[in-house]
C-alpha atoms as a PDB file:
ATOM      1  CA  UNK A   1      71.650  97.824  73.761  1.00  0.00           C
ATOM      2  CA  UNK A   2      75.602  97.640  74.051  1.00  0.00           C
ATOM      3  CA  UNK A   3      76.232 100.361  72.041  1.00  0.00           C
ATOM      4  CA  UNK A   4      77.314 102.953  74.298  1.00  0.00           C
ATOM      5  CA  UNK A   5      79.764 100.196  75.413  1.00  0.00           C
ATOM      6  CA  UNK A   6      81.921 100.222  72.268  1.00  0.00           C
ATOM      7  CA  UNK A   7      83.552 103.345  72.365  1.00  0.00           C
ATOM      8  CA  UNK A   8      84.142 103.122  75.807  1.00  0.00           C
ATOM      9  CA  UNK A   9      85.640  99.620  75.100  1.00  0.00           C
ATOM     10  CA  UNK A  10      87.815 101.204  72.193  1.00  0.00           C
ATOM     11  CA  UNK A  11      89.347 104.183  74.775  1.00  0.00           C
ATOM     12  CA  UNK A  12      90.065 101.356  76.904  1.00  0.00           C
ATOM     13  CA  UNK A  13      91.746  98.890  74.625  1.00  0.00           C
ATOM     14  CA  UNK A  14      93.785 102.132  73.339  1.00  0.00           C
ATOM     15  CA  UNK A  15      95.177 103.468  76.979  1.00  0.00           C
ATOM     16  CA  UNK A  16      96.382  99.502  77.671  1.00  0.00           C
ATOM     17  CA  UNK A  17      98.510  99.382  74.571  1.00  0.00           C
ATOM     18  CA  UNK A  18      99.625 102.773  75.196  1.00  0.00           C
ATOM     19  CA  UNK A  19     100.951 101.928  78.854  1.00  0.00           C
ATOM     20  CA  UNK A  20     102.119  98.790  78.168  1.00  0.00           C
ATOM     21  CA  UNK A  21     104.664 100.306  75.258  1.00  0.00           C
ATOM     22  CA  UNK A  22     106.275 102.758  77.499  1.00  0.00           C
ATOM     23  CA  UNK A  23     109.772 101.055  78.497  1.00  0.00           C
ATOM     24  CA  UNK A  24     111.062 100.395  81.972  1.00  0.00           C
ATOM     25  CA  UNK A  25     113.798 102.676  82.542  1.00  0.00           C
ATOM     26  CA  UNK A  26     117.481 100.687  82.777  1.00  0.00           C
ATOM     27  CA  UNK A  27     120.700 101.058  84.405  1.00  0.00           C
ATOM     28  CA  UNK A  28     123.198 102.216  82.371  1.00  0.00           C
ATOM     29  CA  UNK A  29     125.109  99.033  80.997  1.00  0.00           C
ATOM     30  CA  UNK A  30     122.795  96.425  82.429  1.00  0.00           C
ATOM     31  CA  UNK A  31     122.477  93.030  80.998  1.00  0.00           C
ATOM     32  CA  UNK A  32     118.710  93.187  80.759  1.00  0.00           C
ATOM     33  CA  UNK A  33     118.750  89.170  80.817  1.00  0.00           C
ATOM     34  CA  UNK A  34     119.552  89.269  84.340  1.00  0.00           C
ATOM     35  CA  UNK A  35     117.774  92.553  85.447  1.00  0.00           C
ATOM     36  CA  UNK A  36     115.385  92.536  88.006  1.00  0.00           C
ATOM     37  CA  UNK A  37     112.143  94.775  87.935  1.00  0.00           C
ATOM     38  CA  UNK A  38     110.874  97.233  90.541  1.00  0.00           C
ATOM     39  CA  UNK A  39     107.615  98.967  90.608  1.00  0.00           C
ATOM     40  CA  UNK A  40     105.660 101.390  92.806  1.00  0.00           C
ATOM     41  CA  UNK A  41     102.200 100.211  94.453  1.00  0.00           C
ATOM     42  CA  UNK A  42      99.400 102.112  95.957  1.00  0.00           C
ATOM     43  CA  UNK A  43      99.200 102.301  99.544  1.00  0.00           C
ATOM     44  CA  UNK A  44      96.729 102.655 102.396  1.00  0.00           C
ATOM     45  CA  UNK A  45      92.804 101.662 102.183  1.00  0.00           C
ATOM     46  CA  UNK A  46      89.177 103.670 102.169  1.00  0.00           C
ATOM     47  CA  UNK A  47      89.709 106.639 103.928  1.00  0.00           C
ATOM     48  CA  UNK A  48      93.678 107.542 103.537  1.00  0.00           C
ATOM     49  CA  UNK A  49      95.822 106.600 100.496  1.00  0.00           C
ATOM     50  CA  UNK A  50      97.889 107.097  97.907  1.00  0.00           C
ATOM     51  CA  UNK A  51     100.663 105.957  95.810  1.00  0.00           C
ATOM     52  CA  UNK A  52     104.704 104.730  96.087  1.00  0.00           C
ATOM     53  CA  UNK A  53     106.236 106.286  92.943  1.00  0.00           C
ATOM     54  CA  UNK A  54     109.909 105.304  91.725  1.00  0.00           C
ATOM     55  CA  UNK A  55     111.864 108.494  91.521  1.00  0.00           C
ATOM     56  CA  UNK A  56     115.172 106.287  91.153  1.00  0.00           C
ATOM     57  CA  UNK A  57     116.929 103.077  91.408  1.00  0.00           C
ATOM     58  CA  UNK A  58     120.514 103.131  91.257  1.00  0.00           C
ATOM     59  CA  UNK A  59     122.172 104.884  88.485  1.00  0.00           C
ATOM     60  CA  UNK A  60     118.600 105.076  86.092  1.00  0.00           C
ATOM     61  CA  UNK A  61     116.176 107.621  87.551  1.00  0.00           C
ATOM     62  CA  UNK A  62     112.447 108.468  85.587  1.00  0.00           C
ATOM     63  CA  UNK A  63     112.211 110.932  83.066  1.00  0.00           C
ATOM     64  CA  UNK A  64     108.386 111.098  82.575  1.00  0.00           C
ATOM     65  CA  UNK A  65     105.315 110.175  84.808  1.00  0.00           C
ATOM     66  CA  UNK A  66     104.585 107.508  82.442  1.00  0.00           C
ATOM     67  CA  UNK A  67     107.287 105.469  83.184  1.00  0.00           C
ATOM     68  CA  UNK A  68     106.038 103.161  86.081  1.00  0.00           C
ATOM     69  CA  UNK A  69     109.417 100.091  86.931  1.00  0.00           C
ATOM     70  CA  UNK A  70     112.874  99.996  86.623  1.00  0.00           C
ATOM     71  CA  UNK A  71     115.137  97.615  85.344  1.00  0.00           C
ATOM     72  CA  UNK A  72     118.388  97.397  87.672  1.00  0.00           C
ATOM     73  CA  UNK A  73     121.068  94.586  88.260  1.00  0.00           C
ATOM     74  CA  UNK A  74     121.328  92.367  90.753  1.00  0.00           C
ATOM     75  CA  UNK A  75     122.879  92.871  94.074  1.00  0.00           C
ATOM     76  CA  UNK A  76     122.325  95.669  96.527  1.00  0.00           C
ATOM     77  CA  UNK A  77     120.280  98.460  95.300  1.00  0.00           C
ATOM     78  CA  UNK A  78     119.044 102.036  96.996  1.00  0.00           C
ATOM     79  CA  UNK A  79     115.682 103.445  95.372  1.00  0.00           C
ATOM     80  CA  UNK A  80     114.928 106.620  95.710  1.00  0.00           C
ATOM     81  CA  UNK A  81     110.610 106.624  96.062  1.00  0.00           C
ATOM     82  CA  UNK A  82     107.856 109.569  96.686  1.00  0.00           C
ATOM     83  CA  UNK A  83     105.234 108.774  98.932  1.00  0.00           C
ATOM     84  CA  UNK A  84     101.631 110.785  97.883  1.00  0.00           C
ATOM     85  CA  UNK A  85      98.496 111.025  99.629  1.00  0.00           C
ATOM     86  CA  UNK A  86      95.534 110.808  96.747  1.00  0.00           C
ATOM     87  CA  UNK A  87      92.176 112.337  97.410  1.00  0.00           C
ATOM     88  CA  UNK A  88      88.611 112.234  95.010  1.00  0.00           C
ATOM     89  CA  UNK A  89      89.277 108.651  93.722  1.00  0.00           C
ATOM     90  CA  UNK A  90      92.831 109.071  93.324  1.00  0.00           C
ATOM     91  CA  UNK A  91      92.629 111.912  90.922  1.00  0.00           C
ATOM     92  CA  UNK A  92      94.201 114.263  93.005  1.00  0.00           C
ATOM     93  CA  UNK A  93      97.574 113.433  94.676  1.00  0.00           C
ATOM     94  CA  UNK A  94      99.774 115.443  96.912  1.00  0.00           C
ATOM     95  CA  UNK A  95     103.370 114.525  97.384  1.00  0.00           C
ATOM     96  CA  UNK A  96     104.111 113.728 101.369  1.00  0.00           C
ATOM     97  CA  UNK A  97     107.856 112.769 101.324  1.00  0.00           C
ATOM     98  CA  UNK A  98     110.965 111.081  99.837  1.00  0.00           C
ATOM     99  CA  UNK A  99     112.520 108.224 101.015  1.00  0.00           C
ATOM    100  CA  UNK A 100     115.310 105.897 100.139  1.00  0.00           C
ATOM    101  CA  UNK A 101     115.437 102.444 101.397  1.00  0.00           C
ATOM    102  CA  UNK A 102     117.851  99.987 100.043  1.00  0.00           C
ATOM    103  CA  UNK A 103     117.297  96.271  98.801  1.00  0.00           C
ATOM    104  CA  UNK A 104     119.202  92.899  97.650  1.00  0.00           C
ATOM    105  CA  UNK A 105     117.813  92.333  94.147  1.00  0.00           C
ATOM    106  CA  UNK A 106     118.078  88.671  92.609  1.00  0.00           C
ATOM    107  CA  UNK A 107     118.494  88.334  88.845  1.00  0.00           C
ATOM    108  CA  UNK A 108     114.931  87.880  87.100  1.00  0.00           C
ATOM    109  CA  UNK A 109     113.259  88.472  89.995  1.00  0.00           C
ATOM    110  CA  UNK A 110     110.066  91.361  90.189  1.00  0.00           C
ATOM    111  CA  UNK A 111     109.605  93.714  92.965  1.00  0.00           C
ATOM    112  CA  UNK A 112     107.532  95.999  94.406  1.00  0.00           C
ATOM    113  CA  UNK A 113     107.934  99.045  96.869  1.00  0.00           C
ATOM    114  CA  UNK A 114     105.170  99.132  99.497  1.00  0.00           C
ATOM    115  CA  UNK A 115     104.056 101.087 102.102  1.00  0.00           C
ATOM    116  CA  UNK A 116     101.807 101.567 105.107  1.00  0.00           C
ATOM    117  CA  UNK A 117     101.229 104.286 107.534  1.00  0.00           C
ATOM    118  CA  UNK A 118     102.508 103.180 111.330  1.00  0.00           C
ATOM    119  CA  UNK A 119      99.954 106.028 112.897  1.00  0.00           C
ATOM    120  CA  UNK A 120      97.073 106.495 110.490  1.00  0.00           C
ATOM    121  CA  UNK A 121      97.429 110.202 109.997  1.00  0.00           C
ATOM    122  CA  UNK A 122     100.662 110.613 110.904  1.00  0.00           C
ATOM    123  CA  UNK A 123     102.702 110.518 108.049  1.00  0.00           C
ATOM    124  CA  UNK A 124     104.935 108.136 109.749  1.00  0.00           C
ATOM    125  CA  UNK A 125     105.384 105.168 107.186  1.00  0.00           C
ATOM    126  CA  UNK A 126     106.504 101.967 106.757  1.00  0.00           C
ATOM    127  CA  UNK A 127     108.202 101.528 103.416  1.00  0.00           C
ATOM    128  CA  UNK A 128     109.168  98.319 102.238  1.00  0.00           C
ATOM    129  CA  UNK A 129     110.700  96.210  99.053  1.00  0.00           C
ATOM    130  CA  UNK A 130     108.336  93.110  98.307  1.00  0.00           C
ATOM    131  CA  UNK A 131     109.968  90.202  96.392  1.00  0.00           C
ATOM    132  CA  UNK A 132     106.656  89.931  93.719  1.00  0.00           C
ATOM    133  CA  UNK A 133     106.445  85.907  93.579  1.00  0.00           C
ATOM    134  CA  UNK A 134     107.392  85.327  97.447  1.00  0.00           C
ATOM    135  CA  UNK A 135     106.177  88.310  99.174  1.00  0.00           C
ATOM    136  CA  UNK A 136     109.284  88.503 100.869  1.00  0.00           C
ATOM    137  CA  UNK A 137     110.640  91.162 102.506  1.00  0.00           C
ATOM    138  CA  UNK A 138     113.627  92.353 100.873  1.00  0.00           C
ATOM    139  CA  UNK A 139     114.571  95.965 102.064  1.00  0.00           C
ATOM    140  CA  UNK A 140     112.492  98.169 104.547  1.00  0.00           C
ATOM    141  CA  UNK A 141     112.624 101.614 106.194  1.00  0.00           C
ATOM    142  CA  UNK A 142     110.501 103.752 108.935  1.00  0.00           C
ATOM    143  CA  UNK A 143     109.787 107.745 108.466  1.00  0.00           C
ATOM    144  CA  UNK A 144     109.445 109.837 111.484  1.00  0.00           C
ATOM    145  CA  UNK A 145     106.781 112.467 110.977  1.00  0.00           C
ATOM    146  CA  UNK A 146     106.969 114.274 107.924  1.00  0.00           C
ATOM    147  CA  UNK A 147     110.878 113.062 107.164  1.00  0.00           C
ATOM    148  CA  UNK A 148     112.215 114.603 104.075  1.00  0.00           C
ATOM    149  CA  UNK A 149     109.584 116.725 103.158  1.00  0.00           C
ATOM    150  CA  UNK A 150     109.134 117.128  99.753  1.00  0.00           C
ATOM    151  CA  UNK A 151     108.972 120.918  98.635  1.00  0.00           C
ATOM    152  CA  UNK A 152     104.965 121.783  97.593  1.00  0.00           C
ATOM    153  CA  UNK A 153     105.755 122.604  93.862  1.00  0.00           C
ATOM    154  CA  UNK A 154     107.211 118.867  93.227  1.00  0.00           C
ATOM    155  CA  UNK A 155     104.888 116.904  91.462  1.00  0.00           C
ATOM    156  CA  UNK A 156     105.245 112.757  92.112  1.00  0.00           C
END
């Protein structure tokens, strides 16, 4: 009866130990005992969304798409994100902007870039850094319409 199941289960168990060995990048000469983590989050709901990705954070910027946090030292920070709008189940995204917004990172602490639309539709955003454990608001910025377009052949 569950046999279909198992080779689904298999591919499954496979991708999450691939993803979870792919290293945060790291500022050059941090002490990674008192880093802090970042990470990108989806954004939006049913009918609009898409997803915050980390371009850079500091000094360390991403070298591949699999790479999904950062590792950067504490004190004031500036990440560098790309906000994409995802169509067909999130399958499909389509970069929208860049945006840098600046935070105050603690040591040991996780965090997560967020963001909202202010107009739904308007590509006017709301980005945000989220202290993980407090949901604190450590670091935010607004968009006007379309701000720093990304060009269309840059892939997020």
């Amino acid at each position: 009866m569950f046999r279909g199941l198992r080779p689904l289960a298999a591919l499954a168990s496979l991708c999450l130990a691939g993803c979870a060995s792919v290293p945060p990048v790291k500022s050059p000469g941090l002490d990674s005992a008192r880093a802090a983590e970042v990470t990108g989050s989806w954004w939006g709901g049913a009918y609009r969304a898409g997803w915050v990705t980390l371009e850079s954070v500091g000094a360390a910027y991403r070298t591949s798409k699999e790479q999904k946090a950062f590792l950067v030292p504490p004190g004031r920070n500036l990440a560098r994100v790309s906000l994409s709008l995802c169509t067909g189940y999130f399958k499909t995204c389509r970069p929208l902007m860049q945006v840098e917004v600046s935070f105050d990172a603690h040591e040991r602490h996780a965090y997560r870039i967020r963001a909202t639309e202010i107009v739904h539709g308007s590509d006017r955003f709301r980005v945000w850094v989220e202290d993980s454990a407090s949901g604190e608001t450590v670091g935010e910025k607004q968009t006007a319409d379309r701000a720093r377009s990304m060009p269309p052949n840059t892939v997020a």
